[in-house]
PDB file of N, CA and C in Angstrom:
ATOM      1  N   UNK A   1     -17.500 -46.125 -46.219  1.00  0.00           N
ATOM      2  CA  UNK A   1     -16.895 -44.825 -46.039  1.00  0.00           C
ATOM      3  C   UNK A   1     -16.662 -44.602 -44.547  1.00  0.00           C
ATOM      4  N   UNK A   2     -15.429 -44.373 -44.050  1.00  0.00           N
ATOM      5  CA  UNK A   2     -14.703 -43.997 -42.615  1.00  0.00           C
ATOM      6  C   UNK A   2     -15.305 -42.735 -42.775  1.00  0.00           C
ATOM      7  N   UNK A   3     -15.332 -41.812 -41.529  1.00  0.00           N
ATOM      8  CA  UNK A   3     -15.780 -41.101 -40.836  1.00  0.00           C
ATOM      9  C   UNK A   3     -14.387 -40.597 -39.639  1.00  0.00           C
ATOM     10  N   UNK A   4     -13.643 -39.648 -39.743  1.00  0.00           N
ATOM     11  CA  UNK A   4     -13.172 -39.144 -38.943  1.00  0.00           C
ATOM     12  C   UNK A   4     -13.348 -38.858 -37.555  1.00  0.00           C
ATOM     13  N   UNK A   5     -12.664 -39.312 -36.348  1.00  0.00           N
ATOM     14  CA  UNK A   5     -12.976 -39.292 -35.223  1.00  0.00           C
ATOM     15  C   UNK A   5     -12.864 -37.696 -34.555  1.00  0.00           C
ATOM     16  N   UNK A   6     -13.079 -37.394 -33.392  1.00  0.00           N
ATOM     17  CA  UNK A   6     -13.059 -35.981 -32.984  1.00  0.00           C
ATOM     18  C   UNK A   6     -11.421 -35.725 -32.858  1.00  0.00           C
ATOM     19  N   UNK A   7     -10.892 -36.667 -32.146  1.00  0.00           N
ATOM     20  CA  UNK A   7      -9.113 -36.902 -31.801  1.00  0.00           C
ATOM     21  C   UNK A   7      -8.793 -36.408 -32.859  1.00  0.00           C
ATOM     22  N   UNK A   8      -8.981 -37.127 -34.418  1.00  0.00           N
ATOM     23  CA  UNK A   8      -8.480 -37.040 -35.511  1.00  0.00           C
ATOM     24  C   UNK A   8      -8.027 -35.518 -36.655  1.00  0.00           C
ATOM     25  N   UNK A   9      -9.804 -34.890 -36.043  1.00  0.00           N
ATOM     26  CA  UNK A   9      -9.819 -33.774 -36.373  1.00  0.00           C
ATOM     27  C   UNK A   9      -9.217 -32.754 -36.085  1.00  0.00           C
ATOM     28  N   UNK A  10      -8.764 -33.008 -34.460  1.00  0.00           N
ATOM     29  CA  UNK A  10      -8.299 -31.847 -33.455  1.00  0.00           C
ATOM     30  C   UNK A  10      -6.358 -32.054 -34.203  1.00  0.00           C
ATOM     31  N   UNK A  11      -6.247 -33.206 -34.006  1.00  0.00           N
ATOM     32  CA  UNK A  11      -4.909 -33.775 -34.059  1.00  0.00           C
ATOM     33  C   UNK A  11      -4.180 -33.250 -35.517  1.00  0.00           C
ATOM     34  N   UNK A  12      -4.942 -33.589 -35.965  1.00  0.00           N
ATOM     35  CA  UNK A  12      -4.568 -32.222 -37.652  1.00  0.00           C
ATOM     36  C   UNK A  12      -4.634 -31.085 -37.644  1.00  0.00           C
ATOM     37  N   UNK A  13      -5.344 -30.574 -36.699  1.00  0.00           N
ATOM     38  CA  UNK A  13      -5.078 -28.986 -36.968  1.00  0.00           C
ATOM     39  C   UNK A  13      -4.004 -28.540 -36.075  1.00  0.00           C
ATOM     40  N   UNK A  14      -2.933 -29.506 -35.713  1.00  0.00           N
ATOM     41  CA  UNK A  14      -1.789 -28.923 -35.197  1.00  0.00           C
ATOM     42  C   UNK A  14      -0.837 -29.507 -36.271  1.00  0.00           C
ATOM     43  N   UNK A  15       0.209 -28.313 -36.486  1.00  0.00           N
ATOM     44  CA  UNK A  15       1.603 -28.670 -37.429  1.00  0.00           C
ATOM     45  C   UNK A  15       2.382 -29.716 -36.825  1.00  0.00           C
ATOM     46  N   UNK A  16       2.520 -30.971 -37.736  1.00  0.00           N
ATOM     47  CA  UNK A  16       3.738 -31.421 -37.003  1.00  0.00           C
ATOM     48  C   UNK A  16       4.795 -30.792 -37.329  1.00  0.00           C
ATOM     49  N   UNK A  17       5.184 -29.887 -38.266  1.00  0.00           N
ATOM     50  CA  UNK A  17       6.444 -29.730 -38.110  1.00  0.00           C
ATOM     51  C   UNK A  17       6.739 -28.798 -37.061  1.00  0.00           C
ATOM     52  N   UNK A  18       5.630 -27.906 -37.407  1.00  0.00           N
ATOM     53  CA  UNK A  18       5.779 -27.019 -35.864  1.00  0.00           C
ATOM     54  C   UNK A  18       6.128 -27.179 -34.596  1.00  0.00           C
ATOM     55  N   UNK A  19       5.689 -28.374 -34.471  1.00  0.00           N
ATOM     56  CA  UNK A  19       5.265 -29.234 -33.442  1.00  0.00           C
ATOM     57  C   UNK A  19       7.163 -29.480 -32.775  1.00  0.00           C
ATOM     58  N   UNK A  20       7.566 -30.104 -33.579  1.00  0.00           N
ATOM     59  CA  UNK A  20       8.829 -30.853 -33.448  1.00  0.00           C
ATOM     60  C   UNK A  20       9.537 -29.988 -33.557  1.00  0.00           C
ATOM     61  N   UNK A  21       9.783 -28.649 -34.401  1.00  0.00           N
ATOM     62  CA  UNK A  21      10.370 -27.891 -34.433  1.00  0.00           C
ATOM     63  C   UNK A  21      10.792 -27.290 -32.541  1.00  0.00           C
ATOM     64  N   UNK A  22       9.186 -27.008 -32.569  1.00  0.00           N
ATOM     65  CA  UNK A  22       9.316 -26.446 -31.057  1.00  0.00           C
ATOM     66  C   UNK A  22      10.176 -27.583 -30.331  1.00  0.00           C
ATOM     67  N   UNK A  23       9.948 -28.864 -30.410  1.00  0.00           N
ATOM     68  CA  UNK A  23      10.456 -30.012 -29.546  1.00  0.00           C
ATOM     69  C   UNK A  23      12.537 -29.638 -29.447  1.00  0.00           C
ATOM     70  N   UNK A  24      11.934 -29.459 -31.176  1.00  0.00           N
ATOM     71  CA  UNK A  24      14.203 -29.542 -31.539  1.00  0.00           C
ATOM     72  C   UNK A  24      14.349 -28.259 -30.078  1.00  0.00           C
ATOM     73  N   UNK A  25      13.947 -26.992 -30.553  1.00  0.00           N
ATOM     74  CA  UNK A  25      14.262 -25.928 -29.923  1.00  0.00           C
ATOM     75  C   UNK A  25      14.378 -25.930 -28.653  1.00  0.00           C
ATOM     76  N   UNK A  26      13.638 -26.700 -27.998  1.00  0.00           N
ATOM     77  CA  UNK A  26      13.490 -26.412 -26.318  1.00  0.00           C
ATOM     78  C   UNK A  26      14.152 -28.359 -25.884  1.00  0.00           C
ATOM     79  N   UNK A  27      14.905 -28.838 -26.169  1.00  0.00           N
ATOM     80  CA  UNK A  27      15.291 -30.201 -26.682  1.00  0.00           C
ATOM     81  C   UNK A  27      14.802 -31.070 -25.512  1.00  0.00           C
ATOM     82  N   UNK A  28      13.119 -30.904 -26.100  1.00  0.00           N
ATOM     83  CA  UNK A  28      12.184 -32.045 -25.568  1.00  0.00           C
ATOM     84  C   UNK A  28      12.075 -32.940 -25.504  1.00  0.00           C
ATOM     85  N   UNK A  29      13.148 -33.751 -26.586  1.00  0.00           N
ATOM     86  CA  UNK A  29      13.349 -35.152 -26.493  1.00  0.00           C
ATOM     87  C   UNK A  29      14.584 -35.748 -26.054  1.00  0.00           C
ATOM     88  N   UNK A  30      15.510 -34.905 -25.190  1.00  0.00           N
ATOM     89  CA  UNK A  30      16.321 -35.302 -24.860  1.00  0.00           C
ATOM     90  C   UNK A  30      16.353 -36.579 -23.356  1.00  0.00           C
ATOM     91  N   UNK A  31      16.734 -37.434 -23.830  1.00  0.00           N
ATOM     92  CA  UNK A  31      16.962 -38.491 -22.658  1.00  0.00           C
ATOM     93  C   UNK A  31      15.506 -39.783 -23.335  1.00  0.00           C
ATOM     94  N   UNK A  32      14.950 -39.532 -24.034  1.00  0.00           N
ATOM     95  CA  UNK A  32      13.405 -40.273 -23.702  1.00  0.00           C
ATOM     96  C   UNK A  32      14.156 -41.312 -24.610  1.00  0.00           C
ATOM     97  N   UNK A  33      13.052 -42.402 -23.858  1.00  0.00           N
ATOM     98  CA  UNK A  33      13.376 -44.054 -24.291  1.00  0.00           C
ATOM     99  C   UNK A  33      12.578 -44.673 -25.004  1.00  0.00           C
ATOM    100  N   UNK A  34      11.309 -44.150 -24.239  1.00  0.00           N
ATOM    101  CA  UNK A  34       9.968 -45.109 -24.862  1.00  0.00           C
ATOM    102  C   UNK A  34       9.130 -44.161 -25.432  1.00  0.00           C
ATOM    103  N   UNK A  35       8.537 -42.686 -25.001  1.00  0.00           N
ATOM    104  CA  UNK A  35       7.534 -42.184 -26.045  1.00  0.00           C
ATOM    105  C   UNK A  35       8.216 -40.872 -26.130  1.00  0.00           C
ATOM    106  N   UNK A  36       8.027 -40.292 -27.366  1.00  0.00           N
ATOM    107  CA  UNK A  36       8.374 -39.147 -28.168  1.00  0.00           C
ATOM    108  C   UNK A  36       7.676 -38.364 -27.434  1.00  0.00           C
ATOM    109  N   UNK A  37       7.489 -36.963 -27.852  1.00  0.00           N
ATOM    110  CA  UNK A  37       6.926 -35.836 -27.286  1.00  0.00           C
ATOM    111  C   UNK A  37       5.891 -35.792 -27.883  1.00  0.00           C
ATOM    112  N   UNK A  38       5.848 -36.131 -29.432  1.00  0.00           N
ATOM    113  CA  UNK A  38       4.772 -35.700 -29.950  1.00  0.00           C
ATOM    114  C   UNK A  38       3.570 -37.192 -29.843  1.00  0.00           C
ATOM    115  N   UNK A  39       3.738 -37.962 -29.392  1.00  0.00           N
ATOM    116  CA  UNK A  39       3.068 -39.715 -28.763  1.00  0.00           C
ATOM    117  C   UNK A  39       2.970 -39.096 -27.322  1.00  0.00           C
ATOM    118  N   UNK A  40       3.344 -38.537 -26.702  1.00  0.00           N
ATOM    119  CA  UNK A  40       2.942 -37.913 -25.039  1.00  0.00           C
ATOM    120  C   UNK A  40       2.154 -36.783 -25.887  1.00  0.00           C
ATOM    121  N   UNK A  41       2.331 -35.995 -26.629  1.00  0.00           N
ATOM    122  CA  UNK A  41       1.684 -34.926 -26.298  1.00  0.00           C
ATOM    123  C   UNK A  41      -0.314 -35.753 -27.005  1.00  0.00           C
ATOM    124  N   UNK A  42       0.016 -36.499 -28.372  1.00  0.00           N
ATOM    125  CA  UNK A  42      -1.369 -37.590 -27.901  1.00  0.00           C
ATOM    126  C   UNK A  42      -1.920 -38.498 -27.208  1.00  0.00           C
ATOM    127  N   UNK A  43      -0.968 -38.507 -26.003  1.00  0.00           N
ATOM    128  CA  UNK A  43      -1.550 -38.774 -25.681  1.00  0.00           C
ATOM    129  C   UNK A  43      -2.478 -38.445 -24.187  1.00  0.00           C
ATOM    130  N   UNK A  44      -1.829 -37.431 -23.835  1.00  0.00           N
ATOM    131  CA  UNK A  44      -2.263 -36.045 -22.930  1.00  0.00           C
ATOM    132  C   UNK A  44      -3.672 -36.014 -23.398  1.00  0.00           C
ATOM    133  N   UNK A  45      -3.232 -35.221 -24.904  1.00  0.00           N
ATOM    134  CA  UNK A  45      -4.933 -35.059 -25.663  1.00  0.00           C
ATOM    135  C   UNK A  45      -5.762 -35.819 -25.704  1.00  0.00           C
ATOM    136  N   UNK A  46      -5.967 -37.543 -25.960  1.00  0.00           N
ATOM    137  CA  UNK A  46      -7.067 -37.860 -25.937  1.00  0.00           C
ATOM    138  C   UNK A  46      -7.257 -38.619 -24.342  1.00  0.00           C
ATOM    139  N   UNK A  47      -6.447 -38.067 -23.381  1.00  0.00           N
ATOM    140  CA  UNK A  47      -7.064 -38.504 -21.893  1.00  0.00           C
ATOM    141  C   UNK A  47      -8.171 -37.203 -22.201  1.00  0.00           C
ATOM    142  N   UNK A  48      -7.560 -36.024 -22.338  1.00  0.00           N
ATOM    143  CA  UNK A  48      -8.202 -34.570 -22.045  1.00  0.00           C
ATOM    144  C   UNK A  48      -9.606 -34.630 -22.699  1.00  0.00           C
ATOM    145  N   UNK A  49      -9.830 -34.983 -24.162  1.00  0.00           N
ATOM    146  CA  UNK A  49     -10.619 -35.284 -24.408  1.00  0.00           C
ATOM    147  C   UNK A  49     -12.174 -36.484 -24.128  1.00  0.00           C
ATOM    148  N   UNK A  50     -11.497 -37.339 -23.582  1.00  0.00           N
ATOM    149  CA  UNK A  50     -12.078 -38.361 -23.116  1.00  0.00           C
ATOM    150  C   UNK A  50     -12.785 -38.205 -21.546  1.00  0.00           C
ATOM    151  N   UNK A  51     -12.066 -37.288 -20.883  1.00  0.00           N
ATOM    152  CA  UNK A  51     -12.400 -36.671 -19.395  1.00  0.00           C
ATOM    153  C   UNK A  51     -11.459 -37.177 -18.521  1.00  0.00           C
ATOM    154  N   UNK A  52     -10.708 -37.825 -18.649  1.00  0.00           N
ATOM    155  CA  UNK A  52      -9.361 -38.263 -17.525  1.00  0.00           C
ATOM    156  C   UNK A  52      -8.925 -36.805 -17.165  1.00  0.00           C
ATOM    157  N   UNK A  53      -8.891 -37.687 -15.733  1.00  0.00           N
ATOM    158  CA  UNK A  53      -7.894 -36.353 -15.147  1.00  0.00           C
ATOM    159  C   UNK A  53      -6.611 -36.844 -15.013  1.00  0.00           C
ATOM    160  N   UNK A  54      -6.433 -38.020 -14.802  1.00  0.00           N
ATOM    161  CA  UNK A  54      -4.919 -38.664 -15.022  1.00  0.00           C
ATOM    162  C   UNK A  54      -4.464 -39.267 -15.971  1.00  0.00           C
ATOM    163  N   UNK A  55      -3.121 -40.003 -15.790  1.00  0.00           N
ATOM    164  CA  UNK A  55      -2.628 -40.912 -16.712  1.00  0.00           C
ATOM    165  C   UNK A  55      -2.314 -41.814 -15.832  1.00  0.00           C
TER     166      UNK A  55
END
């Protein structure tokens, strides 16, 4: 039996559609090549979580 990580938990309690919705609206993904908004925005979160102050 897996066991859910803390990332995992946090990371679900946000909507993706919400999520992307907001992205369409404010057109957050315009120009990007290599990571989506919502792959930056996890990955922001688990530096934040982890204690990075950078990327």
């Amino acid at each position: 039996m897996s066991q859910n990580t803390v990332f995992e938990q946090i990371i679900k309690l946000i909507s993706r559609r919400d999520f992307e919705s907001s992205v369409t609206r404010h057109d957050g993904n315009k120009g990007v090549r290599e990571l989506s908004c919502w792959t930056w925005f996890g990955s922001l979160l688990f530096g934040q979580l982890t204690g990075h102050d950078s990327i």
